[in-house]
Protein backbone atom coordinates (compact mmCIF):
# COMPACT_ATOMS: atom_id res chain seq x y z
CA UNK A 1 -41.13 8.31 33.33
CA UNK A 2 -40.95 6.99 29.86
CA UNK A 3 -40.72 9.96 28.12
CA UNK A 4 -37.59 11.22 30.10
CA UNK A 5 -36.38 7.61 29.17
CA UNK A 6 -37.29 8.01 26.10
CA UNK A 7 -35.98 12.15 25.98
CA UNK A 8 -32.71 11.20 27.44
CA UNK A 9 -31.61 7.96 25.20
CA UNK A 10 -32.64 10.34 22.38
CA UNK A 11 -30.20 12.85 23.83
CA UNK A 12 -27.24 10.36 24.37
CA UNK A 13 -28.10 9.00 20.42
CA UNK A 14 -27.86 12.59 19.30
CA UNK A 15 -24.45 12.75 20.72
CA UNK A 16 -22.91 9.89 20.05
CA UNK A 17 -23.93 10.93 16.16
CA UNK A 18 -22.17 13.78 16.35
CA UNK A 19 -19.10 12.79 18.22
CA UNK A 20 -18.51 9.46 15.14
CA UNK A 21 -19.21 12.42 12.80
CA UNK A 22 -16.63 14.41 14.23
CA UNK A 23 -14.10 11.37 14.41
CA UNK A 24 -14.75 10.85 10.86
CA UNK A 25 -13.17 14.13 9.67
CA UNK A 26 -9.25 13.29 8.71
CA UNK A 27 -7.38 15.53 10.71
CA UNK A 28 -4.70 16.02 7.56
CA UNK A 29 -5.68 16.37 4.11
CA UNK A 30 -3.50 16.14 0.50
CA UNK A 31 -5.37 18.04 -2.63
CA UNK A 32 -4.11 18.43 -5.67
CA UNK A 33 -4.39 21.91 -7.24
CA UNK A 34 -7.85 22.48 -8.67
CA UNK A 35 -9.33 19.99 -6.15
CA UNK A 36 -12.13 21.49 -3.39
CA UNK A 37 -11.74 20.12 0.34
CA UNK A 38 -14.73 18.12 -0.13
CA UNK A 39 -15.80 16.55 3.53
CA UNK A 40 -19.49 15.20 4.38
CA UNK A 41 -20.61 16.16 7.76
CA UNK A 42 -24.23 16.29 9.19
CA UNK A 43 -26.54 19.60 9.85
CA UNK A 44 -24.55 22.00 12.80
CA UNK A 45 -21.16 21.21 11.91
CA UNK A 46 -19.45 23.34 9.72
CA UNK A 47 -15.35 23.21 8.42
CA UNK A 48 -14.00 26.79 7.62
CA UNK A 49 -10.74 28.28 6.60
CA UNK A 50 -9.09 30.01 9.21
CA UNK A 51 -5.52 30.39 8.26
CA UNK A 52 -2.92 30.32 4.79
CA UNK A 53 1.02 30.18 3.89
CA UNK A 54 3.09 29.60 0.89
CA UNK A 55 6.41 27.93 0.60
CA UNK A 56 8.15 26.67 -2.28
CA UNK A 57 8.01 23.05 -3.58
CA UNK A 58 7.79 20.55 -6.23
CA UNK A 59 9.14 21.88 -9.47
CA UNK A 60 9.92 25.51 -8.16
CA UNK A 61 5.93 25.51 -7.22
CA UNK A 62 3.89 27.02 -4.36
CA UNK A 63 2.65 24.75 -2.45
CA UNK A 64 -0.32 25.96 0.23
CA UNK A 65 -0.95 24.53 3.55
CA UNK A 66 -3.97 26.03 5.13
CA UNK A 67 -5.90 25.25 8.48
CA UNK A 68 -9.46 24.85 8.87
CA UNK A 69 -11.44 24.55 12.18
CA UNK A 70 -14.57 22.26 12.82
CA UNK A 71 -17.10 23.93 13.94
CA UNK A 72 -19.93 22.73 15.89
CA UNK A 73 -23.13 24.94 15.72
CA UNK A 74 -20.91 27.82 14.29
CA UNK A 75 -19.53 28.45 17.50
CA UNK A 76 -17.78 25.67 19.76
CA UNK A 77 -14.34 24.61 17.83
CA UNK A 78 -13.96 20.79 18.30
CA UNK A 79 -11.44 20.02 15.87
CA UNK A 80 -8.75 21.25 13.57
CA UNK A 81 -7.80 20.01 9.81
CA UNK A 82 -4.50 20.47 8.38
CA UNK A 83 -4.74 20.95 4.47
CA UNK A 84 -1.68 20.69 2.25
CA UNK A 85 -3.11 21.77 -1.77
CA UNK A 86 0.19 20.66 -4.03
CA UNK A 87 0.77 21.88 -7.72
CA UNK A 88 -0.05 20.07 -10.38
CA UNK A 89 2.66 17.86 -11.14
CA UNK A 90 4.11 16.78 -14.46
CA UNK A 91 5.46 13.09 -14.36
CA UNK A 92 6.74 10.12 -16.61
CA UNK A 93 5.03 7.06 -17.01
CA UNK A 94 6.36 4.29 -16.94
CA UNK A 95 4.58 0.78 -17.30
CA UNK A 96 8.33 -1.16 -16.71
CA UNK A 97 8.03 -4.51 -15.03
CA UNK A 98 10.66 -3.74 -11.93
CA UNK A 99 11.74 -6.37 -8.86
CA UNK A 100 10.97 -5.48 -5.97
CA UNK A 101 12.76 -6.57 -2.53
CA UNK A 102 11.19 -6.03 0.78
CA UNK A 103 12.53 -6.05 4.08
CA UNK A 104 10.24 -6.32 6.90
CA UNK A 105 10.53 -3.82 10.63
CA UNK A 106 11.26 -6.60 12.72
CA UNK A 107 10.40 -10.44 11.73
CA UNK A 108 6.63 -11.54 10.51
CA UNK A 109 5.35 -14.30 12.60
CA UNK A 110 3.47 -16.57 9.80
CA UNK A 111 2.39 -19.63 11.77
CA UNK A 112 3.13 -22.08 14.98
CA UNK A 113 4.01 -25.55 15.10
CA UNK A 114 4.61 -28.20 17.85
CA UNK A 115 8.45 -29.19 18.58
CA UNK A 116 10.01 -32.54 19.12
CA UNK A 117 12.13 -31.86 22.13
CA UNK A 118 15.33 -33.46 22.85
CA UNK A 119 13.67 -36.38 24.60
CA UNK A 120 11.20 -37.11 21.47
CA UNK A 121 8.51 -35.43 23.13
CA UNK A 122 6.11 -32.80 21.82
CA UNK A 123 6.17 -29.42 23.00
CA UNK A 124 4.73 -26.64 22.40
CA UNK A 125 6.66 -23.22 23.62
CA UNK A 126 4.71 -20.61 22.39
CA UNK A 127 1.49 -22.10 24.03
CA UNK A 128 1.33 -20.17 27.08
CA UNK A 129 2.31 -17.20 25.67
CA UNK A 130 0.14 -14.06 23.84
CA UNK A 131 1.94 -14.16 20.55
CA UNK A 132 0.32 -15.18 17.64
CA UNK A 133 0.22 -15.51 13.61
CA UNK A 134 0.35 -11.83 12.36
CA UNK A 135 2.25 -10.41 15.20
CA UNK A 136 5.53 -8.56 14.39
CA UNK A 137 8.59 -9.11 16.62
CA UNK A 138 10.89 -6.30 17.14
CA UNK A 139 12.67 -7.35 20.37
CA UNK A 140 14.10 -10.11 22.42
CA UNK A 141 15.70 -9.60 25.78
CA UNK A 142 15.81 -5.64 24.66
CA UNK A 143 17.86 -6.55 21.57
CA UNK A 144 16.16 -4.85 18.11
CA UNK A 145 14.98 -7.96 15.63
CA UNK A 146 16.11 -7.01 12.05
CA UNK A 147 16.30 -10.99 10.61
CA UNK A 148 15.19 -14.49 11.63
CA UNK A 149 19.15 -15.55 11.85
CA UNK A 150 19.34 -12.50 14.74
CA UNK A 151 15.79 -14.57 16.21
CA UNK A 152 17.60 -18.17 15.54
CA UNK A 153 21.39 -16.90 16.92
CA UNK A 154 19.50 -15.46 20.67
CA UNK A 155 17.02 -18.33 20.97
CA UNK A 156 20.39 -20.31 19.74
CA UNK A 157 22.46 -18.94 23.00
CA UNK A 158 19.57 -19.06 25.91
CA UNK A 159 20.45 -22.60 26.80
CA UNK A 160 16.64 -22.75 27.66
CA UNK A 161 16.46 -20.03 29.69
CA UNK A 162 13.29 -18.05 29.21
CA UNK A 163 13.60 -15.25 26.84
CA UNK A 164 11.27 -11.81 26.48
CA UNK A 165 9.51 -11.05 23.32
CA UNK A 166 8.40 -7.28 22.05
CA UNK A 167 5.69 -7.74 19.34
CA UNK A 168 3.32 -5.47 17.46
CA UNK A 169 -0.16 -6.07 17.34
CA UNK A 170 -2.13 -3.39 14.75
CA UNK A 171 0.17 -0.87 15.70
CA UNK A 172 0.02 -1.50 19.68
CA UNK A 173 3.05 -3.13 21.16
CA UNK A 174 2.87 -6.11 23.94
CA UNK A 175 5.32 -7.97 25.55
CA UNK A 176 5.51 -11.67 26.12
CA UNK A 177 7.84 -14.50 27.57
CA UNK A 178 8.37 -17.75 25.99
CA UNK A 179 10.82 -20.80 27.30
CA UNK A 180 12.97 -22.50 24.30
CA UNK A 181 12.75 -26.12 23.84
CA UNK A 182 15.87 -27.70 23.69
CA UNK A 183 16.04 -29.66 20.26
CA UNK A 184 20.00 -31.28 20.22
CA UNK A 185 22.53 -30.07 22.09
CA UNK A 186 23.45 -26.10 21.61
CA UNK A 187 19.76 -25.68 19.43
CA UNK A 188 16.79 -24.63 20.70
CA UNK A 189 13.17 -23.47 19.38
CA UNK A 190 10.77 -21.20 19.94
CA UNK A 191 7.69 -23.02 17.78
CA UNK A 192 7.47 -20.28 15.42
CA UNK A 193 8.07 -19.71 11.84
CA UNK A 194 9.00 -16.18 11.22
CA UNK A 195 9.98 -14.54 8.10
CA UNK A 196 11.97 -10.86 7.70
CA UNK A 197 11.35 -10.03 3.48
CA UNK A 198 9.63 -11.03 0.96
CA UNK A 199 10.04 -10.62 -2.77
CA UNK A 200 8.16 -10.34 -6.66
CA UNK A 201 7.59 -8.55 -9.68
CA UNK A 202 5.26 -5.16 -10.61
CA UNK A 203 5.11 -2.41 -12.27
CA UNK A 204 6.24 0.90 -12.36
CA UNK A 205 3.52 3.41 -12.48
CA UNK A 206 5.17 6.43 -12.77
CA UNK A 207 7.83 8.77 -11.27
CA UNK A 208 8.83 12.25 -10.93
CA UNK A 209 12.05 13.86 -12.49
CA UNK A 210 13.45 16.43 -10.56
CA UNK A 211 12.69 14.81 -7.13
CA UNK A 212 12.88 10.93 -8.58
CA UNK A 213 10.54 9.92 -6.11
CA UNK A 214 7.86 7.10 -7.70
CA UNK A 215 5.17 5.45 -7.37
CA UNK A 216 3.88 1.67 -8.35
CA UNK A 217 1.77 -1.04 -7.95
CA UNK A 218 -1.20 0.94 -6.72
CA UNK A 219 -2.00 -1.88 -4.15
CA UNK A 220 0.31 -2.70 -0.81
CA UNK A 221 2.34 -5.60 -0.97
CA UNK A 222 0.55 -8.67 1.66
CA UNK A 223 1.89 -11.04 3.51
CA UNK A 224 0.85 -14.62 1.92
CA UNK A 225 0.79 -16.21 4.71
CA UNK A 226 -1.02 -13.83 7.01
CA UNK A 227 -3.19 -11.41 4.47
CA UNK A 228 -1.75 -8.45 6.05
CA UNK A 229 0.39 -5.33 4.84
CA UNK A 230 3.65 -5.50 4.96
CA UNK A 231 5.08 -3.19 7.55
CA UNK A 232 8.50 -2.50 6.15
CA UNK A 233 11.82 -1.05 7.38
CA UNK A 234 13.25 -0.50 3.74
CA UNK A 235 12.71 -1.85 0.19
CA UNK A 236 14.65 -2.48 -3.11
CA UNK A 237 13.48 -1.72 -6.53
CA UNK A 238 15.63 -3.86 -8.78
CA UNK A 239 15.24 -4.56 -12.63
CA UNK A 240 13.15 -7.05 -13.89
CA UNK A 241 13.57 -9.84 -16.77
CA UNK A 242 10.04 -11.25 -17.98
CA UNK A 243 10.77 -15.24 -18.16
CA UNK A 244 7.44 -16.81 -19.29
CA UNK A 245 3.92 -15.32 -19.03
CA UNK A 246 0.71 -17.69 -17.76
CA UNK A 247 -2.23 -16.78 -19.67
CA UNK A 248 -5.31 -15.98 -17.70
CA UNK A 249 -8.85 -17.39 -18.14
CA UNK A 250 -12.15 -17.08 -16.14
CA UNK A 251 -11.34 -18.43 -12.58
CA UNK A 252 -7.84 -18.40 -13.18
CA UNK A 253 -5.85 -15.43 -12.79
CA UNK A 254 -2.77 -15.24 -15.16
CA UNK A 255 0.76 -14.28 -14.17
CA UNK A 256 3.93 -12.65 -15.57
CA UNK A 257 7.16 -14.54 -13.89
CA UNK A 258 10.29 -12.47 -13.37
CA UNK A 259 13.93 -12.76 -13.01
CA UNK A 260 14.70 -10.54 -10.43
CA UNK A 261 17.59 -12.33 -8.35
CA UNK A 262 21.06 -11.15 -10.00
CA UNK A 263 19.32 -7.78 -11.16
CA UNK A 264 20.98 -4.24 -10.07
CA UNK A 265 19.63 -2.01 -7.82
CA UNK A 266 17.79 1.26 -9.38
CA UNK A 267 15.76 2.02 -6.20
CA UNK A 268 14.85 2.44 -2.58
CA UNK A 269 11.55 1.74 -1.59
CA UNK A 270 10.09 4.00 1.32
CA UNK A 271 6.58 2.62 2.11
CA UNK A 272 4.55 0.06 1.49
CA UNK A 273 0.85 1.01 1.66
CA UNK A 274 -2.69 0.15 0.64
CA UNK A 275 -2.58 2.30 -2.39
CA UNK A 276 1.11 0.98 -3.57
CA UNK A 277 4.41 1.51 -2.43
CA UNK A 278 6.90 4.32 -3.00
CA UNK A 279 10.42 6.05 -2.71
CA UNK A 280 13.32 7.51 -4.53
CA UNK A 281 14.89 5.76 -7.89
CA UNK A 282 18.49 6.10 -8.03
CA UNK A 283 18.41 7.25 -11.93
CA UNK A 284 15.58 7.91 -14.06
CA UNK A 285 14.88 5.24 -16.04
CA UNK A 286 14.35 5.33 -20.14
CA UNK A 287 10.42 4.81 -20.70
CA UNK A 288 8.31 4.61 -23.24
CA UNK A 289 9.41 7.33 -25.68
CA UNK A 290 5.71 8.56 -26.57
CA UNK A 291 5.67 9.98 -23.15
CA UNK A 292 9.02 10.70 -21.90
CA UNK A 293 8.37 14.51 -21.83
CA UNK A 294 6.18 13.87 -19.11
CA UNK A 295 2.15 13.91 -18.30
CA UNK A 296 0.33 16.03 -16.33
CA UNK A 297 -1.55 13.94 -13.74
CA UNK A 298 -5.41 14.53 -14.10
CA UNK A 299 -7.86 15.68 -11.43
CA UNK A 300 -10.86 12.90 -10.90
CA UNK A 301 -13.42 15.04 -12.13
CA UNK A 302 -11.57 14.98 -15.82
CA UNK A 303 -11.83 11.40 -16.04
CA UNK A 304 -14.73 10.29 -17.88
CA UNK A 305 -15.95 6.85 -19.23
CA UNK A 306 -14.87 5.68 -22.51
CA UNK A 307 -11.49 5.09 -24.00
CA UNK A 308 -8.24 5.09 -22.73
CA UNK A 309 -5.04 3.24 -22.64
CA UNK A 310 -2.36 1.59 -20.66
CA UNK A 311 1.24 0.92 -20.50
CA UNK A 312 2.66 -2.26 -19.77
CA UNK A 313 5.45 -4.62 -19.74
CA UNK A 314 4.29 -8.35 -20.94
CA UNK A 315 5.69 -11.56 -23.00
CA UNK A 316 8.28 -9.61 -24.79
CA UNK A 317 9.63 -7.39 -21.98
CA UNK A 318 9.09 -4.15 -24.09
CA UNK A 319 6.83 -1.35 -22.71
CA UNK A 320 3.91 -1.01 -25.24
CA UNK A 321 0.60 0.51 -25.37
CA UNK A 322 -2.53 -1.01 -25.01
CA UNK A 323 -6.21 0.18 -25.61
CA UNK A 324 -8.63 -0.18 -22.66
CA UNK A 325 -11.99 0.96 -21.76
CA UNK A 326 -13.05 2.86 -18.71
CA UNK A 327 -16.53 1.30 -17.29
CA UNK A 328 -17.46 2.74 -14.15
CA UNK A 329 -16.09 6.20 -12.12
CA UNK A 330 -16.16 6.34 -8.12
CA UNK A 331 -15.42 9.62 -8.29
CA UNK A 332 -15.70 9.52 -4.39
CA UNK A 333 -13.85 6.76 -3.16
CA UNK A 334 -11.08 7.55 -1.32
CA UNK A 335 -11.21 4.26 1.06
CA UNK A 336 -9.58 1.55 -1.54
CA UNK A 337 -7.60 1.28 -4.78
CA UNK A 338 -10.99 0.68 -6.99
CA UNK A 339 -11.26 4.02 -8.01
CA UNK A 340 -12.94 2.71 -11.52
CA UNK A 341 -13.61 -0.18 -13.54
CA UNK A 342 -11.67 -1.28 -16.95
CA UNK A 343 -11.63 -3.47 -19.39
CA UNK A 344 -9.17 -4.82 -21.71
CA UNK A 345 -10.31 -4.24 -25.38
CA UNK A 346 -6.87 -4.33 -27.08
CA UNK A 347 -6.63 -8.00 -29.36
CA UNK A 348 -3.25 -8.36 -29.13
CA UNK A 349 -3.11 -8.23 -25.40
CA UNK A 350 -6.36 -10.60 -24.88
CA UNK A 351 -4.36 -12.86 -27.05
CA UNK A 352 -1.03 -12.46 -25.23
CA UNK A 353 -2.14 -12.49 -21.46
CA UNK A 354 -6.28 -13.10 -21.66
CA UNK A 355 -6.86 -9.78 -20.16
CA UNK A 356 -4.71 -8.72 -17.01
CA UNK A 357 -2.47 -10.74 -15.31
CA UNK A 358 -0.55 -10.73 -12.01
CA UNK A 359 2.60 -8.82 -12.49
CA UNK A 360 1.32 -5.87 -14.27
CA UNK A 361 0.00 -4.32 -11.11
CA UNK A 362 0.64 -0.57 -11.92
CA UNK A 363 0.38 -0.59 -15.34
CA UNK A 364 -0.02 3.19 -16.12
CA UNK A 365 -3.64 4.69 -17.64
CA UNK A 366 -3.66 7.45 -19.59
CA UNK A 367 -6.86 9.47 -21.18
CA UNK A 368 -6.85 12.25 -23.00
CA UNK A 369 -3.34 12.90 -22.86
CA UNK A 370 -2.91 12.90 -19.25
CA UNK A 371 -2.21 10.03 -16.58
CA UNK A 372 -5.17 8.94 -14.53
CA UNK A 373 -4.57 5.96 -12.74
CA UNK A 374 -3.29 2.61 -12.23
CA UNK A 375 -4.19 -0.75 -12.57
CA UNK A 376 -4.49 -2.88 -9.42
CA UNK A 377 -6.93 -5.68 -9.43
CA UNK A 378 -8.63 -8.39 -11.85
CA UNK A 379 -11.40 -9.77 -11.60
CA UNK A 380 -10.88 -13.32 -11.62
CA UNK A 381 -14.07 -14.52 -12.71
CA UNK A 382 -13.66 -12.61 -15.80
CA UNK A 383 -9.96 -11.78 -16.48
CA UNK A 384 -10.31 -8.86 -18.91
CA UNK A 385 -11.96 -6.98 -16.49
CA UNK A 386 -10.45 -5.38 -13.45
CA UNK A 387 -10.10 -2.19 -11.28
CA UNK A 388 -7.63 1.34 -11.48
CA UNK A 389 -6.80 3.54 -8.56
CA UNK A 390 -7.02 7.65 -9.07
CA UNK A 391 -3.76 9.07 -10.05
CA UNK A 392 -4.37 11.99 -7.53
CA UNK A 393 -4.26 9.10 -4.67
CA UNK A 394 -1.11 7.61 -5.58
CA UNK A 395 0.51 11.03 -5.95
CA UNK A 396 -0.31 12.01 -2.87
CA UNK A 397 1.02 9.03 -0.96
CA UNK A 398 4.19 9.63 -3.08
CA UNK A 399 4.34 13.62 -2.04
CA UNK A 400 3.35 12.90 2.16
């Protein structure tokens, strides 16, 4: 009796293997020309080619989109991959310290409070209700939530009556009722503070000519309140005036402060994601001259440890170049934006900033003549040390 036990929870383990295995594999996947479909699977499951087209895009390129099936023990199909190879694209860095306006799909809810009704009493509304901090509201009483005055005027003009709430919840939507509390006569409250954009400085990391799509940051743009990504309706890219710069030292990150309030528009931003944000400038900017015939983004495999350099916007508001040193390759990570290590080597920035510095988020690296990342963390323990994101990722969040 053991044994079968024994035979059959080995059985059910041998599945469930397979089947996370088989979740695991991405069901669409963005290469870059010269790049191999590289996906790990376990012994019995194979991924081959079973279909090819052409069409024409970026820079009068072919682009290829092939299939591939999944293939469990060669012969039982159990899933199908959809891979879209792009050319090799030419693009300018940039390294310009840009605005950037956000404006969030539906209203953030970043925290709850208790409400002095009418009477003097406490109250609070929200307290027998599912919503919480985090949650994204996008209804009320079937009406679409673009700002917190849209939240304020309906709560505003319920006289008290309960209202329905739509939220999203990690992508799932739920529904909810709340009652306003009556606060003076013709205001009510709901208990919650929401917010519907927020707002800061980055940099550009580079952007394409003939499309004038871009790319920057090389991170997503959190809520401070909550932690989360931003999920975003639309987005401004505005210039950028570099007031004062903070200096950074260990266990003290540094900061560039920007005027970006009365600055005109030169972009719209399309998404806002772990590995930056993106969309389409409105003109093509004037960059750093050394490179304004463009670079040729490099694979992952070129990038090698040693010297390289960025581009970046600090005290002065000028794009210059600065020398860095490449530590430490991933050459596998796909997951997060700490594709490989740097560190600051140049003097004159270590004197300037104390290594990197919030604000240059971004900041271009090139190597051997060609662009192969970003810059997106510090370290704040030691401030001249900090992390860049592939190239090849951040174009192809720009190109999906």
């Amino acid at each position: 009796m053991r044994k079968k036990y024994f035979f059959i929870i080995s059985l059910l383990l041998i599945f469930f293997i397979y089947v996370a295995n088989i979740e695991q594999i991405p069901s669409k996947v963005f290469l870059l020309k010269g790049q191999k479909l590289d996906i790990k699977t376990i012994a019995g499951i194979e991924i081959k080619e079973s279909q090819k087209q052409v069409r024409e895009t970026w820079q009068d390129q072919n682009m290829k989109l092939s299939s591939y099936d999944v293939m469990l023990f060669g012969h039982i199909k159990v899933k199908e991959v959809s891979v879209t190879t792009y050319p090799k694209l030419k693009v300018i860095p940039s390294g310009r310290l840009i605005g950037i306006k956000l404006y969030t799909d539906g209203v953030l809810v970043i925290g709850t409070s208790e409400i002095e009704n009418i009477n003097g009493i406490m109250e609070r509304a929200y307290e027998n209700s599912s919503i919480r901090e985090g949650d994204i509201i996008v209804e009320i009483n079937g009406k679409r939530i673009d700002s917190t005055k849209m939240v304020q005027d309906i709560v505003n003009n319920s006289n008290g009556e309960e209202i329905e709430i739509k939220y999203l919840r990690n992508d799932q939507s739920y529904v909810t009722k709340i009652k306003p509390i009556k606060v003076a006569e013709n205001e009510y409250k709901l208990g919650l503070w929401v917010r519907d954009s927020a707002s800061g400085v980055g940099t550009m990391t580079f952007y394409e000519p003939d499309s004038k799509r871009f790319a920057a940051l090389g991170h997503g743009i959190s809520d401070g309140d909550t932690g989360k990504i931003l999920d975003i309706a639309e987005g401004d890219i505005v210039n950028a005036k570099v007031i004062s710069l903070t200096k950074g030292r260990r266990g003290f990150p540094g900061e560039i402060r920007g005027n970006i309030s009365n600055e005109r528009t030169i972009g719209k931003i399309r998404v806002n994601t772990d590995f930056g944000i993106y969309g389409t400038m409105e003109d093509n900017f004037q960059e750093y001259n050394k490179y304004q015939s463009g670079l040729e983004v490099a694979l992952r495999e070129e990038i090698v440890p040693g010297k390289a350099t960025m581009l970046a916007t600090v005290s002065t508001g000028e794009i210059k170049e600065y020398e860095i040193e490449i530590t430490d390759i991933e050459y596998e990570n796909n997951y997060n934006n700490k594709s490989f290590k740097v560190e600051i080597t140049d003097q004159d920035l270590l004197q300037k900033s104390g290594g990197i510095v919030c604000g240059m988020s971004g900041a271009p690296i090139i190597q051997n003549n060609k662009l192969i990342g970003a810059l997106t963390n510090v370290l704040v323990a030691e401030p001249k040390i900090g992390y860049g994101v592939f190239a090849d990722i951040m174009i192809k969040e720009m190109v999906k």
